[in-house]
N, C-alpha and C. Protein backbone atom coordinates (compact mmCIF):
# COMPACT_ATOMS: atom_id res chain seq x y z
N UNK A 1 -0.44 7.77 -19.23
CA UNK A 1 0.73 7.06 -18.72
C UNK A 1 0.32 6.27 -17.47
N UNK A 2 0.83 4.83 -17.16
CA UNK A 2 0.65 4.21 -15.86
C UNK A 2 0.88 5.11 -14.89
N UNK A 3 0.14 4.56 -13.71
CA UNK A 3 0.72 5.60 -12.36
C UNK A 3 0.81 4.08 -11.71
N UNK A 4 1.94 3.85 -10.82
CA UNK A 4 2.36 3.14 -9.92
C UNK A 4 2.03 3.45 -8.34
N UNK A 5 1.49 3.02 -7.31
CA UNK A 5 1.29 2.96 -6.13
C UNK A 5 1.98 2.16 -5.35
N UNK A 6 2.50 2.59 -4.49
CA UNK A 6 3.27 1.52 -3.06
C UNK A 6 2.75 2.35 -1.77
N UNK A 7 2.40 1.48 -1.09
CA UNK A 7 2.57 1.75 0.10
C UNK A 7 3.18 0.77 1.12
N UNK A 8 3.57 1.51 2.28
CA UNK A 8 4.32 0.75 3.76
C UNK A 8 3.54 1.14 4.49
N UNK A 9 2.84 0.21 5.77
CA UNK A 9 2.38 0.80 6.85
C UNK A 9 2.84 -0.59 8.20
N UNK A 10 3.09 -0.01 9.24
CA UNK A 10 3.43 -0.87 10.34
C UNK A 10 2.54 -0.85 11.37
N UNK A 11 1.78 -2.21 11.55
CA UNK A 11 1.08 -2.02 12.77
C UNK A 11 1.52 -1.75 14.34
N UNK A 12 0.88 -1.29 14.70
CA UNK A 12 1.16 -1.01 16.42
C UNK A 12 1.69 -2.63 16.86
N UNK A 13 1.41 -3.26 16.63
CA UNK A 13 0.75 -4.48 17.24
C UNK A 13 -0.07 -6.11 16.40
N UNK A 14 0.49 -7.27 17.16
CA UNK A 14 -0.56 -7.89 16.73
C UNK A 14 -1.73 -8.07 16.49
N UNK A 15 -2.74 -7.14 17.76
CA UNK A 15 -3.60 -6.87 17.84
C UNK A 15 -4.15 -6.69 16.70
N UNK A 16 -3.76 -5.64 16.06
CA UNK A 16 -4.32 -4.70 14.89
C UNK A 16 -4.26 -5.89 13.86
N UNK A 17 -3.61 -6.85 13.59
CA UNK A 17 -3.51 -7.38 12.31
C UNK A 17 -4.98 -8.19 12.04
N UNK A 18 -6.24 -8.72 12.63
CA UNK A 18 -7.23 -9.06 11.88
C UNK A 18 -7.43 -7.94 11.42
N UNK A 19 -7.67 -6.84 11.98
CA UNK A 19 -8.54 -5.67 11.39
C UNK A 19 -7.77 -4.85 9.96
N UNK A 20 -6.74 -5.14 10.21
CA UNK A 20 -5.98 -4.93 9.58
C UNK A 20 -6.10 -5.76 7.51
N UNK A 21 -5.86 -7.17 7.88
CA UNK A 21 -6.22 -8.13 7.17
C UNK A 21 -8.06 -7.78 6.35
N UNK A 22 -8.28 -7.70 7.17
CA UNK A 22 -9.90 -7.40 6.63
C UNK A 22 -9.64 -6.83 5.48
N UNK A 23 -9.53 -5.22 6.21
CA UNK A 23 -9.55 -4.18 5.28
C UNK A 23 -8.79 -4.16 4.19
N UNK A 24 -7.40 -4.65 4.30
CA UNK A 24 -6.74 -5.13 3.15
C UNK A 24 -7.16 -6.35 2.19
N UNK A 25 -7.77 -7.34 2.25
CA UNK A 25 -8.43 -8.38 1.90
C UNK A 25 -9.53 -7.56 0.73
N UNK A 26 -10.80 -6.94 1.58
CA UNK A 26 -11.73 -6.66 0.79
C UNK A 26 -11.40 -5.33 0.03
N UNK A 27 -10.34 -4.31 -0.13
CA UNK A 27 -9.65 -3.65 -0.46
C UNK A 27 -9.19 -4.40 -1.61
N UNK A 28 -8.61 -4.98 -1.64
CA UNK A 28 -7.58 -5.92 -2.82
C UNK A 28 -8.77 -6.49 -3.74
N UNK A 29 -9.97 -6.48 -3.08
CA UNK A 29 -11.10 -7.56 -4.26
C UNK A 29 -11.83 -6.51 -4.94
N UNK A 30 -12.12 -5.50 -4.31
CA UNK A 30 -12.73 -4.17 -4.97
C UNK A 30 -11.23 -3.39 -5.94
N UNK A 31 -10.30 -3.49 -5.80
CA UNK A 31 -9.35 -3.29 -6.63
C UNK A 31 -9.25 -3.92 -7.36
N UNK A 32 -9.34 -5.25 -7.83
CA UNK A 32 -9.52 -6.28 -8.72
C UNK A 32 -10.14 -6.15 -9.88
N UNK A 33 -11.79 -5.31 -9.48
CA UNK A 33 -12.54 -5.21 -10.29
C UNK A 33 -12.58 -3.70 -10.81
N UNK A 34 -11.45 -2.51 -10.19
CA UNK A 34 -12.08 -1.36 -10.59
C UNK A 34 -11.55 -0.79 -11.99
N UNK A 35 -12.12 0.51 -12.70
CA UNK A 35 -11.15 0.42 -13.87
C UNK A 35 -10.20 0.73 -14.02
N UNK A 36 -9.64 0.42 -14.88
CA UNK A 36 -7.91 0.96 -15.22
C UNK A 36 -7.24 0.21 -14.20
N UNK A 37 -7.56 -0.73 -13.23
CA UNK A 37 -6.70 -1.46 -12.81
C UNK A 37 -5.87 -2.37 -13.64
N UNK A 38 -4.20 -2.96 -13.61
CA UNK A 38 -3.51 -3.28 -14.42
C UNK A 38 -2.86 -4.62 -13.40
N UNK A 39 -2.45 -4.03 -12.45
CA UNK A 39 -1.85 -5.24 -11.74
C UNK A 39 -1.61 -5.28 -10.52
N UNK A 40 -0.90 -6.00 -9.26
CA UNK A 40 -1.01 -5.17 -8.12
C UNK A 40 -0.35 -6.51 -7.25
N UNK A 41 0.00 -5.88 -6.38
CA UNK A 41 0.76 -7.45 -5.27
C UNK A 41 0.60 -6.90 -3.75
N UNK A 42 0.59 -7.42 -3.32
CA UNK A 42 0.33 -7.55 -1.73
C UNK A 42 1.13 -8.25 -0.57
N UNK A 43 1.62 -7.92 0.65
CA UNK A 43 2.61 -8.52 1.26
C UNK A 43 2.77 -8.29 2.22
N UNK A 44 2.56 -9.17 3.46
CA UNK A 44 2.20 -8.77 4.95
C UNK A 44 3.95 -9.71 5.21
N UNK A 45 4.52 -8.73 6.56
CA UNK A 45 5.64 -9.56 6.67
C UNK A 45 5.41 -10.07 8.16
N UNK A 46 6.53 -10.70 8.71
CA UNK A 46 6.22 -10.90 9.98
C UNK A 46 6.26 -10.31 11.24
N UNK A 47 6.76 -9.02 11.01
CA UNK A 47 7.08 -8.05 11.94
C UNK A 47 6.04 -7.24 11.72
N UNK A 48 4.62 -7.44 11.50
CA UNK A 48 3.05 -6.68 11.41
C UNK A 48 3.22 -5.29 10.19
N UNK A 49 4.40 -5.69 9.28
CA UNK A 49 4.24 -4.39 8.37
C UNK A 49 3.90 -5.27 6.91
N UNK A 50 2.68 -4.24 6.33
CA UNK A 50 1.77 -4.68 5.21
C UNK A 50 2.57 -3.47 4.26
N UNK A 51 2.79 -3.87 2.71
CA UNK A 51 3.01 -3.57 2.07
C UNK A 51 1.69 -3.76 0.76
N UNK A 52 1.89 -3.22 -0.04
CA UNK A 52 1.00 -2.72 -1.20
C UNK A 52 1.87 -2.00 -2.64
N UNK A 53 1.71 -2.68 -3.80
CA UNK A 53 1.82 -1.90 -5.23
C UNK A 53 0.81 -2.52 -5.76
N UNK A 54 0.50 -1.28 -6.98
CA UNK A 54 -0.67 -1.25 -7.68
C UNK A 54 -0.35 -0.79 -8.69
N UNK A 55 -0.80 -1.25 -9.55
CA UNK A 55 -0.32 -0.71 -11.25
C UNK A 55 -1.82 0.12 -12.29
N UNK A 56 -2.02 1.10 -12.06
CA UNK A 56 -3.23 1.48 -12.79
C UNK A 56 -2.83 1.89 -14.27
N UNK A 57 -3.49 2.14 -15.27
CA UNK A 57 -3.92 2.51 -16.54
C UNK A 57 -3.67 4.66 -16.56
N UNK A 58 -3.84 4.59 -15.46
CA UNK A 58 -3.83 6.61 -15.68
C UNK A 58 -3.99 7.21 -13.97
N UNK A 59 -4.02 8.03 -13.36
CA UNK A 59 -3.88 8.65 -12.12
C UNK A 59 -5.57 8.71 -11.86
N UNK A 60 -6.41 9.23 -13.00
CA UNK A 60 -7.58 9.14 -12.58
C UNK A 60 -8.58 7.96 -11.78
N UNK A 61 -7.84 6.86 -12.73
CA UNK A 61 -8.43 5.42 -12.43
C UNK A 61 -8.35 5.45 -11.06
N UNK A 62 -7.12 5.36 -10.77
CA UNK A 62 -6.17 5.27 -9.25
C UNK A 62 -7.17 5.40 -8.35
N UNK A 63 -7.56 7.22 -8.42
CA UNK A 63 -7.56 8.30 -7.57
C UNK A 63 -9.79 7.78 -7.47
N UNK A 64 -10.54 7.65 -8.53
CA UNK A 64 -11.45 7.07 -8.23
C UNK A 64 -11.64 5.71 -7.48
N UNK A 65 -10.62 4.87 -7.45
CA UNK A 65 -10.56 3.79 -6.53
C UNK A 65 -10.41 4.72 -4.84
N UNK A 66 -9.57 5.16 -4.58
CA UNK A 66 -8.52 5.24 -3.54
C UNK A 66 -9.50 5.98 -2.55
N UNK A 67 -10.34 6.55 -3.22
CA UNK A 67 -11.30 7.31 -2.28
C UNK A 67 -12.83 7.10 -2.55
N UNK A 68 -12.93 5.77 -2.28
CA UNK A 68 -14.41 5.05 -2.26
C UNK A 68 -13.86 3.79 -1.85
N UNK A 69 -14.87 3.36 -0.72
CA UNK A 69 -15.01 1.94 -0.66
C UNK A 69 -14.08 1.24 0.45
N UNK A 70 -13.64 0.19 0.18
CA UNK A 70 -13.07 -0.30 1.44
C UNK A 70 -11.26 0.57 1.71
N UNK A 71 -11.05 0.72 0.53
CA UNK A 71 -9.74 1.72 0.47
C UNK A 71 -9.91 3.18 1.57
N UNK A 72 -11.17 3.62 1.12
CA UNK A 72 -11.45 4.93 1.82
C UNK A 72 -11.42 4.57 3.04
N UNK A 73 -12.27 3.35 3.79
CA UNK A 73 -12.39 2.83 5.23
C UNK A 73 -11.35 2.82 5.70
N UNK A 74 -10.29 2.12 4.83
CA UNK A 74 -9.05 1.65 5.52
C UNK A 74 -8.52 2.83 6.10
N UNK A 75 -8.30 3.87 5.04
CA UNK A 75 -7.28 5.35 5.09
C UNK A 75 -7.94 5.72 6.65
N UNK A 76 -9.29 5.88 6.93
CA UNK A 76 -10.07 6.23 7.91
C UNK A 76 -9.32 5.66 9.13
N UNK A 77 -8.88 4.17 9.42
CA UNK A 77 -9.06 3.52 10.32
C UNK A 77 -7.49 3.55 10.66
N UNK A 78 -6.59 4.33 9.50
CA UNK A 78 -5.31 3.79 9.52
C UNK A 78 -4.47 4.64 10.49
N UNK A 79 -5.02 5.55 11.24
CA UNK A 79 -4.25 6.27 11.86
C UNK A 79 -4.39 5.52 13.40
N UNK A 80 -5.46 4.52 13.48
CA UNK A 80 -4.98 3.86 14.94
C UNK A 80 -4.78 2.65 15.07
N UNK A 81 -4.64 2.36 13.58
CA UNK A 81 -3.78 0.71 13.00
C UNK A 81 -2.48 0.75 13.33
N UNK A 82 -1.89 1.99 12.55
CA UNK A 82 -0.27 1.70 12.67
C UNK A 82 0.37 2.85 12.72
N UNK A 83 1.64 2.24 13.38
CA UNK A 83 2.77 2.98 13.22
C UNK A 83 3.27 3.87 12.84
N UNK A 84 3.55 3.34 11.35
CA UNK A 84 4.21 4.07 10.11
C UNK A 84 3.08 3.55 9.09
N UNK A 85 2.95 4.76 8.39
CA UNK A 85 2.40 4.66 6.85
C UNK A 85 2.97 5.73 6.01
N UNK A 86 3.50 5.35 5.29
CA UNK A 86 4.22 5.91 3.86
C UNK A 86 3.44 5.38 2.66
N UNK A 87 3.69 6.46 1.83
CA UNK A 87 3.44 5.55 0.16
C UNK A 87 3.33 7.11 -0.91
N UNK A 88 3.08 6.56 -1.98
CA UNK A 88 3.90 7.41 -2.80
C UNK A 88 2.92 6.98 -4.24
N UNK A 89 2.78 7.62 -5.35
CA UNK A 89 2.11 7.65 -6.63
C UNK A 89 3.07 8.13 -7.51
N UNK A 90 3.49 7.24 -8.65
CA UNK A 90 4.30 7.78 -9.59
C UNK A 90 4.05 7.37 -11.12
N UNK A 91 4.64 8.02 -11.72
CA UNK A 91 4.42 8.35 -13.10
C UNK A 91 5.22 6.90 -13.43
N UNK A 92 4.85 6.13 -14.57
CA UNK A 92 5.68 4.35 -14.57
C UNK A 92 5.50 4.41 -15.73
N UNK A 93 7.01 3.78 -16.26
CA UNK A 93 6.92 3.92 -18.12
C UNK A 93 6.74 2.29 -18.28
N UNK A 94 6.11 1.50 -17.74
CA UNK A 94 5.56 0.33 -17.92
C UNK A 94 4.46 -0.15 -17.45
N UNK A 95 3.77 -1.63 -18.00
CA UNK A 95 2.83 -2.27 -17.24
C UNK A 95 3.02 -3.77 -17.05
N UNK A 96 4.32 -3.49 -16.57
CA UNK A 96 4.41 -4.60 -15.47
C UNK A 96 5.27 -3.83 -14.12
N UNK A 97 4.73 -4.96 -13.03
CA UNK A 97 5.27 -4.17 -11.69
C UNK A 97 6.77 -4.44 -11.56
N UNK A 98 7.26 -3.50 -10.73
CA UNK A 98 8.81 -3.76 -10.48
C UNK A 98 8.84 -4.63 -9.24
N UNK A 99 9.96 -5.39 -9.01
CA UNK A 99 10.33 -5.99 -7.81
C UNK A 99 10.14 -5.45 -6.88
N UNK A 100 9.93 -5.87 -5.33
CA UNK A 100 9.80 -4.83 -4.24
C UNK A 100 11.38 -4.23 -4.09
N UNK A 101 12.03 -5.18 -4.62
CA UNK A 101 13.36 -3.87 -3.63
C UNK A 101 13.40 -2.61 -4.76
N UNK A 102 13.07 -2.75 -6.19
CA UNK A 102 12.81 -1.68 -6.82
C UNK A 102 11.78 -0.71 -6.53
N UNK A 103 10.65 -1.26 -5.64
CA UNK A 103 9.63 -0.20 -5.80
C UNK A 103 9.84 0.20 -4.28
N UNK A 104 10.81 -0.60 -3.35
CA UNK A 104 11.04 0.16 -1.95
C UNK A 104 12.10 1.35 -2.71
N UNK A 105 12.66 1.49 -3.63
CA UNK A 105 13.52 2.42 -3.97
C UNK A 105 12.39 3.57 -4.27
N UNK A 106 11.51 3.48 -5.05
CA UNK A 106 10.35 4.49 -5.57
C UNK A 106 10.08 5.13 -4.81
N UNK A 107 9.64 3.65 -3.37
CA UNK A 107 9.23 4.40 -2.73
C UNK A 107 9.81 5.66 -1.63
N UNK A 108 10.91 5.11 -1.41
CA UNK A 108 12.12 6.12 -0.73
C UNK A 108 12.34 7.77 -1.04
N UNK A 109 12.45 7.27 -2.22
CA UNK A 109 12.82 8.62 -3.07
C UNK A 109 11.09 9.19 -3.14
N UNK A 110 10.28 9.15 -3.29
CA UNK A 110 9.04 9.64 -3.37
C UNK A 110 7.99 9.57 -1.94
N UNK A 111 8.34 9.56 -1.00
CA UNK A 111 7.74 8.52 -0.01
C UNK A 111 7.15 10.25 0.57
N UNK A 112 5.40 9.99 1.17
CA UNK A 112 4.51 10.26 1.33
C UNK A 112 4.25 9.97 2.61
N UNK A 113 4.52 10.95 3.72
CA UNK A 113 4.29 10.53 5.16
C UNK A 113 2.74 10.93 5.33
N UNK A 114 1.99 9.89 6.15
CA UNK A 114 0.41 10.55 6.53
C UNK A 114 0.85 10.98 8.01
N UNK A 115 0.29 12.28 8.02
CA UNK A 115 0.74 13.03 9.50
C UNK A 115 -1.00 12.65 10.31
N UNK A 116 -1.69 11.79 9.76
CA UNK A 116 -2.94 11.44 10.62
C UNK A 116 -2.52 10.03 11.96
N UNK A 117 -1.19 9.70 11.83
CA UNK A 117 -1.25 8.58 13.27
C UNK A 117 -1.58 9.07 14.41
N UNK A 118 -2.16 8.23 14.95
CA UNK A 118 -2.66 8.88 16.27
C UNK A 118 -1.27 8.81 17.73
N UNK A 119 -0.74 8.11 17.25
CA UNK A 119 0.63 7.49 17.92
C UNK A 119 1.73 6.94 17.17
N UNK A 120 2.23 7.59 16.11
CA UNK A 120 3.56 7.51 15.35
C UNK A 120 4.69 7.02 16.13
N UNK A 121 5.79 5.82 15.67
CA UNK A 121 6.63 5.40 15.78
C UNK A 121 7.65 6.19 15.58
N UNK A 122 8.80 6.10 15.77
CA UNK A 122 10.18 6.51 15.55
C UNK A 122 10.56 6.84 14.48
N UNK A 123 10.34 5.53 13.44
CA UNK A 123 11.00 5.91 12.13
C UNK A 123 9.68 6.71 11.21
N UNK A 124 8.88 7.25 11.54
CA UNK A 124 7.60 7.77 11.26
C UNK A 124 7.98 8.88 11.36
N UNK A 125 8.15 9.51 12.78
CA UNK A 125 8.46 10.61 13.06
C UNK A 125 9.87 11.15 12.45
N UNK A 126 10.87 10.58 12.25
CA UNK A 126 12.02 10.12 11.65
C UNK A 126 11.91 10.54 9.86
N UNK A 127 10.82 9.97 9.47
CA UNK A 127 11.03 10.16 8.00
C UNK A 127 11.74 8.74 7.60
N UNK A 128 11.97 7.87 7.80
CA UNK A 128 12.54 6.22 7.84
C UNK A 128 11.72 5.68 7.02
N UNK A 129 12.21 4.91 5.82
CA UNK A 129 11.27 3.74 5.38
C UNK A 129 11.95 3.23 5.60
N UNK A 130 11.90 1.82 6.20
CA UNK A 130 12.51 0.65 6.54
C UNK A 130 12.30 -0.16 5.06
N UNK A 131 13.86 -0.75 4.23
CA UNK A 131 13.34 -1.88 3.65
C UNK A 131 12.71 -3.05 3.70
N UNK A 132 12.19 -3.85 2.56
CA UNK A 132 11.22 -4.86 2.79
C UNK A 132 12.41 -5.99 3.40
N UNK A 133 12.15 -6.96 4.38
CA UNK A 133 13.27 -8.10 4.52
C UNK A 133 12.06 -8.90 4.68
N UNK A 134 10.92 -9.28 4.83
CA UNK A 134 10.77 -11.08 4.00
C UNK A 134 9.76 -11.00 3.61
N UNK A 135 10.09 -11.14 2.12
CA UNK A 135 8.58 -10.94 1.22
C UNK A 135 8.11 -11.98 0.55
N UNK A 136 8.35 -13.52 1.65
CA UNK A 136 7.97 -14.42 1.08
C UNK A 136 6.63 -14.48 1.10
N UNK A 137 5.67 -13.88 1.48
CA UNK A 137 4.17 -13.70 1.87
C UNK A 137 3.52 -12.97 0.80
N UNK A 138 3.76 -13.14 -0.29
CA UNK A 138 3.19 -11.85 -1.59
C UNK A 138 2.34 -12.57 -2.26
N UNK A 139 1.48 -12.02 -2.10
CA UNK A 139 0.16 -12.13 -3.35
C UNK A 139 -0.45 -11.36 -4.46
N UNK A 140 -0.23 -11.65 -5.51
CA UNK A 140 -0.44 -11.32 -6.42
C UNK A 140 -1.95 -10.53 -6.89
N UNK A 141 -2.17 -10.25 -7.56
CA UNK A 141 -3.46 -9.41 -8.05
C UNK A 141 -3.61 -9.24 -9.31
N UNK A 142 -4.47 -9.55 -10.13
CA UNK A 142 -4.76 -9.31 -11.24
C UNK A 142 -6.01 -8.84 -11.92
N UNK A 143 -6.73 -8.46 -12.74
CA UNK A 143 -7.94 -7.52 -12.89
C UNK A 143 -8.90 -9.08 -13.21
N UNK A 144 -10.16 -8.88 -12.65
CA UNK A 144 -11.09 -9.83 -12.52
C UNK A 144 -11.85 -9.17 -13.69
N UNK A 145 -12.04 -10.14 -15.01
CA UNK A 145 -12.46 -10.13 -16.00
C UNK A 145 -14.04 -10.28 -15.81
């Protein structure tokens, strides 16, 4: 069965957003190519919070991406990037992605706090996912043949 991925994370800061960008950048190109990847979108807003869905083929695929490579770096680096990071893995009776305000619902109801920030925000500490409000910034992803 597909497994679906979302994540939310909010940077501290402008600061953080090249480093930020990087890791998400070369993250998204090694996802491109790994297997069982299916589909995937990407979406930085203007208030420094990066969003992420990913559409894999099975949980295994996923779970061999997620912990190798620039993904693994990121998870490493993400506790003095941001804020808030949430996200969530679910069981998806399709392979195509849902809208973000559908998969901010997924993610709500399933949402996955990392207790590694080094300096957690409010709605972090809170348990808060903030919905997405401007996701005109989305990029798409598709498996590199």
């Amino acid at each position: 069965m597909p497994l679906l991925t979302l994540q939310r994370m909010t940077l501290h800061g402008p600061e953080q957003l090249v480093r930020a960008l990087q890791i998400t950048y070369t993250s998204c190109m090694e996802c491109m190519e790994a297997e069982g990847f299916i589909a995937g979108k990407v979406c930085g807003e203007p208030t420094h919070v990066l969003w992420t869905m990913t559409l894999w083929d099975n949980g295994e695929n996923a779970k061999k991406y997620v912990y190798r490579g620039a993904h693994m770096e990121g998870v490493k680096e993400q506790a003095a990037l941001s804020k808030e990071a949430v996200n969530c893995h679910v069981d998806y009776d399709s392979t195509e992605l849902p809208s973000w305000d559908e998969g901010y619902e997924i993610l709500r109801r399933n949402a996955l706090f990392t207790d590694r920030l080094e300096n957690p925000g409010e709605n972090h500490i809170n348990r808060i996912v903030i919905p997405p409000a401007d996701m005109t910034m989305t990029f798409h992803l598709s498996p590199k043949q």
